[in-house]
C-alpha atoms as a PDB file:
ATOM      1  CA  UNK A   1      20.959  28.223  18.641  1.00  0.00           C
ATOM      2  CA  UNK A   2      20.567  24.724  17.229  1.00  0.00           C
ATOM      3  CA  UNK A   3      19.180  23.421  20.682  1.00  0.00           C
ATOM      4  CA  UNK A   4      16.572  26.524  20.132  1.00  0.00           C
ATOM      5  CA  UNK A   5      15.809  25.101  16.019  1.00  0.00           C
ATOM      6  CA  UNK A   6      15.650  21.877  17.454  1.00  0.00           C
ATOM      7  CA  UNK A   7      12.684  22.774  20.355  1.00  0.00           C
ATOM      8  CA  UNK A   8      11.197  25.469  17.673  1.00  0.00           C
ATOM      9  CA  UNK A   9      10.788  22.401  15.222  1.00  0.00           C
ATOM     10  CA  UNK A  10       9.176  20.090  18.253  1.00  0.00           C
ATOM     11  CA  UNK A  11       6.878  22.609  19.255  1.00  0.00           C
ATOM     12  CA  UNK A  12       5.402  23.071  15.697  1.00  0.00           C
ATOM     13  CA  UNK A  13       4.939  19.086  14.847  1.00  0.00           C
ATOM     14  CA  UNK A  14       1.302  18.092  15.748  1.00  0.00           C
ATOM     15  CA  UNK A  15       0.063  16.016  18.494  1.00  0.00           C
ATOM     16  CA  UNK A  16      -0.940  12.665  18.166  1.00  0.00           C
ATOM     17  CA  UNK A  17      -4.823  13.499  18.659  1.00  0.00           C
ATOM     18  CA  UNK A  18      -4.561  16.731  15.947  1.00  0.00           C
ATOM     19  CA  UNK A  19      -2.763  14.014  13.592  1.00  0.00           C
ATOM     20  CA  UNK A  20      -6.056  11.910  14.011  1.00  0.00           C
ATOM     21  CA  UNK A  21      -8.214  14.357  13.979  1.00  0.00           C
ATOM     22  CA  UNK A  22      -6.753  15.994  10.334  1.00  0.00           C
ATOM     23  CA  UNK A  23      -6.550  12.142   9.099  1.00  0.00           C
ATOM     24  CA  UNK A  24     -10.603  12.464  10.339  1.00  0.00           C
ATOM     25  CA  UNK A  25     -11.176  15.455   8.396  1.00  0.00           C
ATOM     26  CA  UNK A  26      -9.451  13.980   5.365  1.00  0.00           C
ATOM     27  CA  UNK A  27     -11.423  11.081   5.416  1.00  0.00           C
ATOM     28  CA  UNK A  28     -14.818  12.679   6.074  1.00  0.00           C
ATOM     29  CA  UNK A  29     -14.080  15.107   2.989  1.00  0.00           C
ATOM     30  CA  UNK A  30     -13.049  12.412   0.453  1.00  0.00           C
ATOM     31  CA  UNK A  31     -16.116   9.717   1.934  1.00  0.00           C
ATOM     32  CA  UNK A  32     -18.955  11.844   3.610  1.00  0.00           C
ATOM     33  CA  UNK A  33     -20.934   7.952   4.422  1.00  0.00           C
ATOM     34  CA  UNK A  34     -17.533   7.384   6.676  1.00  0.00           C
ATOM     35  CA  UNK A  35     -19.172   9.444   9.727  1.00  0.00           C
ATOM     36  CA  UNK A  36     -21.768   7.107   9.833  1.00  0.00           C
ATOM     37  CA  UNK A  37     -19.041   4.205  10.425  1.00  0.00           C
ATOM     38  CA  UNK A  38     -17.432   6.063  12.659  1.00  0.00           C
ATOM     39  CA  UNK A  39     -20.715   6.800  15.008  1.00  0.00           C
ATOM     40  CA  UNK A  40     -21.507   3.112  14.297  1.00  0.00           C
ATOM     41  CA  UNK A  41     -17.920   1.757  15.782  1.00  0.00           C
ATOM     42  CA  UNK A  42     -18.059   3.890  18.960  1.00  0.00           C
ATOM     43  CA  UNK A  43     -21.774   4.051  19.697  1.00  0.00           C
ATOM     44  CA  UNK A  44     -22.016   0.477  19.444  1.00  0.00           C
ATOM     45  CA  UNK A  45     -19.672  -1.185  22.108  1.00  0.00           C
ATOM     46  CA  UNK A  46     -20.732   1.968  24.187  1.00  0.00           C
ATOM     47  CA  UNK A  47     -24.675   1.161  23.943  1.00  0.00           C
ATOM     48  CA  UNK A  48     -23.484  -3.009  24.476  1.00  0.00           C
ATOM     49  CA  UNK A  49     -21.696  -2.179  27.601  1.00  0.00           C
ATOM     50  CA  UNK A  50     -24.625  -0.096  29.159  1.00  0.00           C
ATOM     51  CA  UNK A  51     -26.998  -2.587  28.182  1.00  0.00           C
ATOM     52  CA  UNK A  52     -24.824  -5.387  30.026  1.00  0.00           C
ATOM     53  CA  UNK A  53     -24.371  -3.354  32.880  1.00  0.00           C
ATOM     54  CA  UNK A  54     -27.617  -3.124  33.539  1.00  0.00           C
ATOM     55  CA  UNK A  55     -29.377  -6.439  32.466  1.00  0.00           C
ATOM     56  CA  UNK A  56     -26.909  -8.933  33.953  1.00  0.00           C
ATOM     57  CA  UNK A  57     -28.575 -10.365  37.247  1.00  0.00           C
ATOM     58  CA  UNK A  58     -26.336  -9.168  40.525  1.00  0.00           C
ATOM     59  CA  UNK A  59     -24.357  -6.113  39.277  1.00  0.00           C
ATOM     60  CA  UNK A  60     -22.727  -4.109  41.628  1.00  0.00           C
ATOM     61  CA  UNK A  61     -21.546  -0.564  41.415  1.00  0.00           C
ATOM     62  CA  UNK A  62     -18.179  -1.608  40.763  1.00  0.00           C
ATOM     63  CA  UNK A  63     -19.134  -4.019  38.318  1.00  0.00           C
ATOM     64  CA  UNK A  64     -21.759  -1.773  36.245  1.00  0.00           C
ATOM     65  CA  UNK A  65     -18.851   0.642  35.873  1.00  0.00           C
ATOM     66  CA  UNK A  66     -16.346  -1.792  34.505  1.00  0.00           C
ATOM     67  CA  UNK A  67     -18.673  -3.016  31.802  1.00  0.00           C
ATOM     68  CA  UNK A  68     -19.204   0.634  31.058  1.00  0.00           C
ATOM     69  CA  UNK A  69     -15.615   1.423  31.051  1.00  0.00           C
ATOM     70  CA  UNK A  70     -15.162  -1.572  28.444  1.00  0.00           C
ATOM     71  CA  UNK A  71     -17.453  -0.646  26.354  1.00  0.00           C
ATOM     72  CA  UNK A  72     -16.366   3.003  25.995  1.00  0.00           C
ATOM     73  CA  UNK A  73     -12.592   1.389  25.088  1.00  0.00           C
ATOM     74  CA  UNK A  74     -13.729  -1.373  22.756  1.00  0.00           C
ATOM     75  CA  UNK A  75     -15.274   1.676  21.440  1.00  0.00           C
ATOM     76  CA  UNK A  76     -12.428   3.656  21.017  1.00  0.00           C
ATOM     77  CA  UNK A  77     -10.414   0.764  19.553  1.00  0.00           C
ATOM     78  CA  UNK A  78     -12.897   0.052  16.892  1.00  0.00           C
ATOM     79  CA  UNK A  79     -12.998   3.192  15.907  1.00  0.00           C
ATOM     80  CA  UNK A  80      -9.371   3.597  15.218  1.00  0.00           C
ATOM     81  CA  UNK A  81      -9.381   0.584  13.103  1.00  0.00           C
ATOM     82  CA  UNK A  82     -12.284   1.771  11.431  1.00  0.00           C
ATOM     83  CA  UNK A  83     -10.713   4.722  11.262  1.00  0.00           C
ATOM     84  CA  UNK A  84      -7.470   3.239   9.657  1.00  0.00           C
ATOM     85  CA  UNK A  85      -9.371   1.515   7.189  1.00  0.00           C
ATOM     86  CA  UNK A  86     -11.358   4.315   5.976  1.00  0.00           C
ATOM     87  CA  UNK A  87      -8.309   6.799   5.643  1.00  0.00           C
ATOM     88  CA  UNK A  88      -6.510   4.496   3.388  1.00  0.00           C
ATOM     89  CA  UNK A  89      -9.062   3.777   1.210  1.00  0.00           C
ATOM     90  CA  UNK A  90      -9.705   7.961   1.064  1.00  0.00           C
ATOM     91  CA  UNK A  91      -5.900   7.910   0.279  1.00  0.00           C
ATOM     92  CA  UNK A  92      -6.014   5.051  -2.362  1.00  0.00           C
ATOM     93  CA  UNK A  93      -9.120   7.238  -4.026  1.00  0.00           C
ATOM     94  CA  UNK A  94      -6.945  10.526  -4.086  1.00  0.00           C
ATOM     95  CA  UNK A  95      -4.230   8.657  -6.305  1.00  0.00           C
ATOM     96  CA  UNK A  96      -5.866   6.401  -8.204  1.00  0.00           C
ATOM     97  CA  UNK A  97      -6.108   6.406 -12.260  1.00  0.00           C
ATOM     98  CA  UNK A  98      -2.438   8.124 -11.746  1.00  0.00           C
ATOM     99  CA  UNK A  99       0.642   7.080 -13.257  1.00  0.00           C
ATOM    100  CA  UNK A 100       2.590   5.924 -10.678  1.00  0.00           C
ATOM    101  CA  UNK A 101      -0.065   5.059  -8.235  1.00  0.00           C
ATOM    102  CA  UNK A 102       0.467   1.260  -8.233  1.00  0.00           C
ATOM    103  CA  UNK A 103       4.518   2.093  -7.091  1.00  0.00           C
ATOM    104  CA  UNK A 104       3.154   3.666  -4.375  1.00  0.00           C
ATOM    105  CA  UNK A 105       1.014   1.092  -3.097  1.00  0.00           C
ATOM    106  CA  UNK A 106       3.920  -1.715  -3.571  1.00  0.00           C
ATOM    107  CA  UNK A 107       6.358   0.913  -1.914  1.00  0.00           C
ATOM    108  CA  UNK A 108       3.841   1.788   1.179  1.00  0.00           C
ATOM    109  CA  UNK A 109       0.800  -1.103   1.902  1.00  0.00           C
ATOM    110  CA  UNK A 110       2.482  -4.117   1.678  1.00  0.00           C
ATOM    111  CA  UNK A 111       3.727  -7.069   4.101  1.00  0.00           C
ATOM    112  CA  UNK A 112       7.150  -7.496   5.067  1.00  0.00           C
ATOM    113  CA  UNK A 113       7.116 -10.708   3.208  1.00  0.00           C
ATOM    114  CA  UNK A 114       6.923  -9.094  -0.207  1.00  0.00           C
ATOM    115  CA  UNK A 115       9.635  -7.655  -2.203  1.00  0.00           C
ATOM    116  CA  UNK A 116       9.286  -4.800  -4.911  1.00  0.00           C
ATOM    117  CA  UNK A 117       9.777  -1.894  -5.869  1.00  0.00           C
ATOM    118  CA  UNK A 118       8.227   1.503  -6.881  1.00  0.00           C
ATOM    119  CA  UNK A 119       9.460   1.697 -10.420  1.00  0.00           C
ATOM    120  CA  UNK A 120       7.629  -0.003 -12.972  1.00  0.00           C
ATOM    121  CA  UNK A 121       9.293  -2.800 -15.045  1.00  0.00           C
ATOM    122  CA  UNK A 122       7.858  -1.996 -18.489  1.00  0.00           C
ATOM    123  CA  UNK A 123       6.294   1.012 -19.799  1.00  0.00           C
ATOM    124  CA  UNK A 124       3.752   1.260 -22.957  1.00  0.00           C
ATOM    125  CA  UNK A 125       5.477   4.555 -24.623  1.00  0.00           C
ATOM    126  CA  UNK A 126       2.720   6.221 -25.607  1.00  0.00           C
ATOM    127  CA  UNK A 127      -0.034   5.561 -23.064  1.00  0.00           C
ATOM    128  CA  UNK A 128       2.686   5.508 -20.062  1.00  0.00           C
ATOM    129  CA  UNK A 129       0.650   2.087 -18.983  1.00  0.00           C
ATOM    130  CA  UNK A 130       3.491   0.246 -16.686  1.00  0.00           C
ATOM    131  CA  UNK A 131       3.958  -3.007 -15.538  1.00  0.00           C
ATOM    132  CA  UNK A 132       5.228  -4.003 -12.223  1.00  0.00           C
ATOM    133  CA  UNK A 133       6.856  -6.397 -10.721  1.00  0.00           C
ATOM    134  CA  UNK A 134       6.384  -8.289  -7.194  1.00  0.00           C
ATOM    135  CA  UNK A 135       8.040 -11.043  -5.122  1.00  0.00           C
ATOM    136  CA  UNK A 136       6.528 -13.356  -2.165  1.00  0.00           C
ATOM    137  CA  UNK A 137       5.339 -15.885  -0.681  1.00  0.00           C
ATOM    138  CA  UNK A 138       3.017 -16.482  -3.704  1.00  0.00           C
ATOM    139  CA  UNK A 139       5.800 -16.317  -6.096  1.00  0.00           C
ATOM    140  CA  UNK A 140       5.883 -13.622  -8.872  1.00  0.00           C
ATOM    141  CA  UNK A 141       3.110 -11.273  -9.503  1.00  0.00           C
ATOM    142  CA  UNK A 142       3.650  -8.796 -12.230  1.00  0.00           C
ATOM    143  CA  UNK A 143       0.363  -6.014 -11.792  1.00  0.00           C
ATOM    144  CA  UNK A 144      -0.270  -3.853 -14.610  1.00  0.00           C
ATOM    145  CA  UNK A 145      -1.644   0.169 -14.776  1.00  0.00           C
ATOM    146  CA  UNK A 146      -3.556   1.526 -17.451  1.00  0.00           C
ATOM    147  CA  UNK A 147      -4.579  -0.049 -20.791  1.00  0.00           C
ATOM    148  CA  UNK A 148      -4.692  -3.421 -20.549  1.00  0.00           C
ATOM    149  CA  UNK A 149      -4.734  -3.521 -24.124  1.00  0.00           C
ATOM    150  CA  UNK A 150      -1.509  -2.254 -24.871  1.00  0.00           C
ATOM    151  CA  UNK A 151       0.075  -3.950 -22.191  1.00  0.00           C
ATOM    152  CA  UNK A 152      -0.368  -7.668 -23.619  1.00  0.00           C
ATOM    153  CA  UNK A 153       3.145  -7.398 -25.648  1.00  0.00           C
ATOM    154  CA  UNK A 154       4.917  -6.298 -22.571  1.00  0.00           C
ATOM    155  CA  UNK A 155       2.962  -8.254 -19.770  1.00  0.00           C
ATOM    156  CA  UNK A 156       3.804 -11.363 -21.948  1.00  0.00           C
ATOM    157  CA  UNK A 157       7.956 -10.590 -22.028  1.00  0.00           C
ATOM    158  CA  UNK A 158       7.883  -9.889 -18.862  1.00  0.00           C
ATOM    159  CA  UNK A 159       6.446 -13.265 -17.811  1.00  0.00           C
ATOM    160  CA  UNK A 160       9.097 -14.930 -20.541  1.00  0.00           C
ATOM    161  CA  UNK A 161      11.733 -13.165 -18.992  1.00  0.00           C
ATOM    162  CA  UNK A 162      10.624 -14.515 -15.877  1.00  0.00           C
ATOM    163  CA  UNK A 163      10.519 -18.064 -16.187  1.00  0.00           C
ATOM    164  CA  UNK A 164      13.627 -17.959 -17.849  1.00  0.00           C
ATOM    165  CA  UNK A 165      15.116 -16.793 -14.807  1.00  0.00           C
ATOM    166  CA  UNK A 166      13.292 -18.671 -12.564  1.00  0.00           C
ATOM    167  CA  UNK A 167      11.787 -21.272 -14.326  1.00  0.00           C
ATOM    168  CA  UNK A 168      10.208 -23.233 -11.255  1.00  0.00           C
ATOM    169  CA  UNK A 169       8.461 -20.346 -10.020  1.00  0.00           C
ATOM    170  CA  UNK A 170       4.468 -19.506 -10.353  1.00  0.00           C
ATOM    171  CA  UNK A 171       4.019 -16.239 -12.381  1.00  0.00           C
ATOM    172  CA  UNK A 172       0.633 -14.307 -11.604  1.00  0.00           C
ATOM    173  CA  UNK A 173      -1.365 -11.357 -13.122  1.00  0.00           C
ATOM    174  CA  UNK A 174      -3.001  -8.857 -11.468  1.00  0.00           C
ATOM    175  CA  UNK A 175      -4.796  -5.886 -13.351  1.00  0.00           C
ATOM    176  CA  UNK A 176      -5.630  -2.618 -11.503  1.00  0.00           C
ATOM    177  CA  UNK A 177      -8.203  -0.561 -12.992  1.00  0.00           C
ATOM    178  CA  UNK A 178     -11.860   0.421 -11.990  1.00  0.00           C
ATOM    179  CA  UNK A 179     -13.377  -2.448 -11.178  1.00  0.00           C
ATOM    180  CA  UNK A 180     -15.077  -4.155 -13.652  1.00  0.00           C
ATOM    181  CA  UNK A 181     -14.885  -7.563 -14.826  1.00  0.00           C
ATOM    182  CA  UNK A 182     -11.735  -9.266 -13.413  1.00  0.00           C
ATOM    183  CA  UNK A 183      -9.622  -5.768 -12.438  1.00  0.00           C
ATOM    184  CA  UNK A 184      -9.191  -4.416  -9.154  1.00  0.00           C
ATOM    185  CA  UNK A 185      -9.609  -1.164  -7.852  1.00  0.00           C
ATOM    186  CA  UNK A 186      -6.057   0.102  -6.165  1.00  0.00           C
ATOM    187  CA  UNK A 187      -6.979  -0.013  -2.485  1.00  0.00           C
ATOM    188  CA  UNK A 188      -7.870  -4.251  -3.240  1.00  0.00           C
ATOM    189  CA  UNK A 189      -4.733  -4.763  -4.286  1.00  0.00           C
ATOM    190  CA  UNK A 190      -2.568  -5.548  -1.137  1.00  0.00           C
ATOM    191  CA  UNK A 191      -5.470  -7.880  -0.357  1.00  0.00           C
ATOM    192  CA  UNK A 192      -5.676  -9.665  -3.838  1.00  0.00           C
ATOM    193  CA  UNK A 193      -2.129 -10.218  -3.740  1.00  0.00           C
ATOM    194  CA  UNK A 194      -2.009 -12.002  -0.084  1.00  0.00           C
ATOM    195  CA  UNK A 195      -5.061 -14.406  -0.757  1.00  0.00           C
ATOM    196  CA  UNK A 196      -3.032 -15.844  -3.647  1.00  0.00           C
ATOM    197  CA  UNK A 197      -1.828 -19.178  -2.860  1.00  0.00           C
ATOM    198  CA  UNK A 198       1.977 -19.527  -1.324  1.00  0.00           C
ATOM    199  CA  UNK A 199       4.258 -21.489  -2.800  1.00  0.00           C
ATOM    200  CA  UNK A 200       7.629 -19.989  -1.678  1.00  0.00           C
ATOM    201  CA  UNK A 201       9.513 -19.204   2.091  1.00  0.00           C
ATOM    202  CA  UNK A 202      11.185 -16.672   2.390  1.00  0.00           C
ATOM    203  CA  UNK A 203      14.891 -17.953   2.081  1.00  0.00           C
ATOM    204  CA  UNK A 204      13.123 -18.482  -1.622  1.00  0.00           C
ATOM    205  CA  UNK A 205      11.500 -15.548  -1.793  1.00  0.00           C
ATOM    206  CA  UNK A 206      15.046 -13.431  -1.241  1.00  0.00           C
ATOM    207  CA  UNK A 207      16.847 -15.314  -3.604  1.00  0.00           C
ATOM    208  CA  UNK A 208      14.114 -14.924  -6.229  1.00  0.00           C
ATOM    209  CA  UNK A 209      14.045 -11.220  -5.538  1.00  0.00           C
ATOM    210  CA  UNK A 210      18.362 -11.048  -5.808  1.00  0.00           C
ATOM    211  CA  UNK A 211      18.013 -13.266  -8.546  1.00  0.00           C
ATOM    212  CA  UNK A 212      15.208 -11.019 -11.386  1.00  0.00           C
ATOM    213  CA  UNK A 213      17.212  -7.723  -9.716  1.00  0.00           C
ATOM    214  CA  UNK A 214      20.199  -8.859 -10.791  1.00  0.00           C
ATOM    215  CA  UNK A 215      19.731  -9.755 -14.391  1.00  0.00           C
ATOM    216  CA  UNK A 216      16.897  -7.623 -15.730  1.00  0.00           C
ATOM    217  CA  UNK A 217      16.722  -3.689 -16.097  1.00  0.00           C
ATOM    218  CA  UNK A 218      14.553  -1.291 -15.328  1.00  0.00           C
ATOM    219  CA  UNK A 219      13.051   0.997 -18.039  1.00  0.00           C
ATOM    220  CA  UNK A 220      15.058   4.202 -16.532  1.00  0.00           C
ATOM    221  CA  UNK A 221      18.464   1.802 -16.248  1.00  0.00           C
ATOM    222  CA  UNK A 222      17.680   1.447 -20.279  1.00  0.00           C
ATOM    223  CA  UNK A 223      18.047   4.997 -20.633  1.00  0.00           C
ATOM    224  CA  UNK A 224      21.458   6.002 -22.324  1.00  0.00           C
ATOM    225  CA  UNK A 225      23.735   8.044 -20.092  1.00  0.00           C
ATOM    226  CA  UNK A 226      25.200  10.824 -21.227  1.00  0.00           C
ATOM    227  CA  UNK A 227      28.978  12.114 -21.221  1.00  0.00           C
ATOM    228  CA  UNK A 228      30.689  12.492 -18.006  1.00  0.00           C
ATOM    229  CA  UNK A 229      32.002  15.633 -17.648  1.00  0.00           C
ATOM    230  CA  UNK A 230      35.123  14.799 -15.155  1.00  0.00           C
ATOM    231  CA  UNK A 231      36.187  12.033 -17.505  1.00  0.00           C
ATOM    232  CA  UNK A 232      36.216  14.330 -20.653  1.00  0.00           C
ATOM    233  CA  UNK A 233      39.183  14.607 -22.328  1.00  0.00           C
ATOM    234  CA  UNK A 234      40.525  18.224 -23.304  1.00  0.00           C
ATOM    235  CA  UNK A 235      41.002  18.602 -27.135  1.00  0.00           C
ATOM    236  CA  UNK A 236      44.439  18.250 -28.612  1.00  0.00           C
ATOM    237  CA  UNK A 237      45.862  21.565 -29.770  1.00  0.00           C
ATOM    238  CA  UNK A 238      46.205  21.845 -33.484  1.00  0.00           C
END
C-alpha cells in the first residue's frame, strides 16, 4: 500500500517541461509584453547562427550544422534566463503592496551571504507598516513597508537599537514602495541591497546576525503569553 501512495503521488507531480510551461503561462497572464522577450531570446541566437552558417567563407556541411545547432541552444538558454527573470518579476507583482510581502522576498530572493528573517522587526499598529531587518556583507539594512510616514519613530529606534549593539557597524535604509522618488519597487530590492557597498566578511556578518538575534525581540516575542494549562495549579478546597 504505501509503495502504491508513494508511485500514485510520483505519477501526479508534473514534469519538468509542464512546470515551465505553467511558470510560461503565469508569466504571459500577469505581463502580456513578456512573449515578445521570449520570441526575441530564442529567435535571435537562432537567426545569428543561420546567418553565420552561411556567410562565413569555407563552411562545410558539418560545420553549417554546428553553428546551427549553437544557435538553437544559446537560444534555448537565453530563453530560460529570460524566462527566470520575467516569472519573478510576475511573482513580485502578484504580492506586492501586501503586508508581508517584503518577508517573503528576504525569506526567498536573497544571497547566501545575507541573514534575515521573514518577520518584521517593528510594526506601525494601526497602518500594519513593518520594518525589517537584514544582515551582510554591507552591514545592516533595516527596509521598511508601507507608510513611510509613520514609520520614522520606529525606523529611527530601530537604527538606535542597532548601533548600540553594534556600534561599529554601517546601518542602511531601504524603502519599498511604488517607485517614486527614492523607493523601490519589491522585485529591485534584492538588487538594491547587493550594490550597497561591503564592509563586513562573513565571520562578521554571523556574529552580527547572533549578536541583534540575541538581544532584541521581535514584535510577536512582545506578545504576552498566556497561562499554561499543564502548569496550572488545582484550587485548594475550601
Amino acid at each position: 500500500m504505501a509503495r502504491s501512495s508513494s508511485t500514485d503521488k510520483k505519477a501526479k507531480e508534473p514534469g519538468r517541461l509542464k512546470q515551465m510551461f505553467q511558470v510560461f503561462q503565469m508569466t504571459r497572464r500577469a505581463d502580456p509584453s513578456s512573449v515578445w522577450w521570449f520570441a526575441l531570446a530564442f529567435i535571435g541566437p537562432v537567426v545569428l547562427g543561420v546567418l553565420l552558417a552561411l556567410l562565413l567563407p569555407g563552411q562545410n556541411w558539418l560545420a553549417i550544422t554546428l553553428w546551427i545547432v549553437a544557435g538553437v541552444l544559446l537560444g534555448v538558454l537565453l530563453l530560460l534566463i529570460v524566462l527566470g527573470r520575467l516569472a519573478e518579476r510576475a511573482a513580485y507583482s502578484q504580492i506586492e503592496g501586501q503586508p508581508g510581502a517584503v518577508g517573503a522576498v528576504l525569506s526567498n530572493s536573497l544571497r547566501r551571504q545575507w541573514r534575515s528573517s521573514e518577520m518584521p522587526v517593528a510594526v506601525h499598529g494601526r497602518s500594519q507598516a513593518a520594518v525589517y531587518r537584514a544582515v551582510g556583507r554591507p552591514g545592516v539594512v533595516l527596509i521598511t513597508e508601507g507608510q513611510r510616514g509613520n514609520l520614522n519613530r520606529q525606523v529611527d529606534e530601530e537604527r538606535r537599537k542597532v548601533q548600540r549593539i553594534v556600534p561599529n557597524v554601517a546601518v542602511h535604509v531601504l524603502h519599498v514602495g511604488d517607485g517614486t522618488g527614492d523607493s523601490l519597487t519589491l522585485h529591485k530590492l534584492p538588487r538594491a541591497m547587493n550594490k550597497l557597498g561591503k564592509s563586513l566578511n562573513r565571520n562578521e556578518v554571523l556574529a552580527v546576525a547572533n549578536r541583534l538575534d540575541s538581544l532584541t525581540q521581535s514584535p510577536a516575542a512582545a506578545i504576552p503569553k498566556g497561562m499554561d494549562p499543564m502548569r496550572a495549579r488545582a484550587g485548594r478546597p475550601r
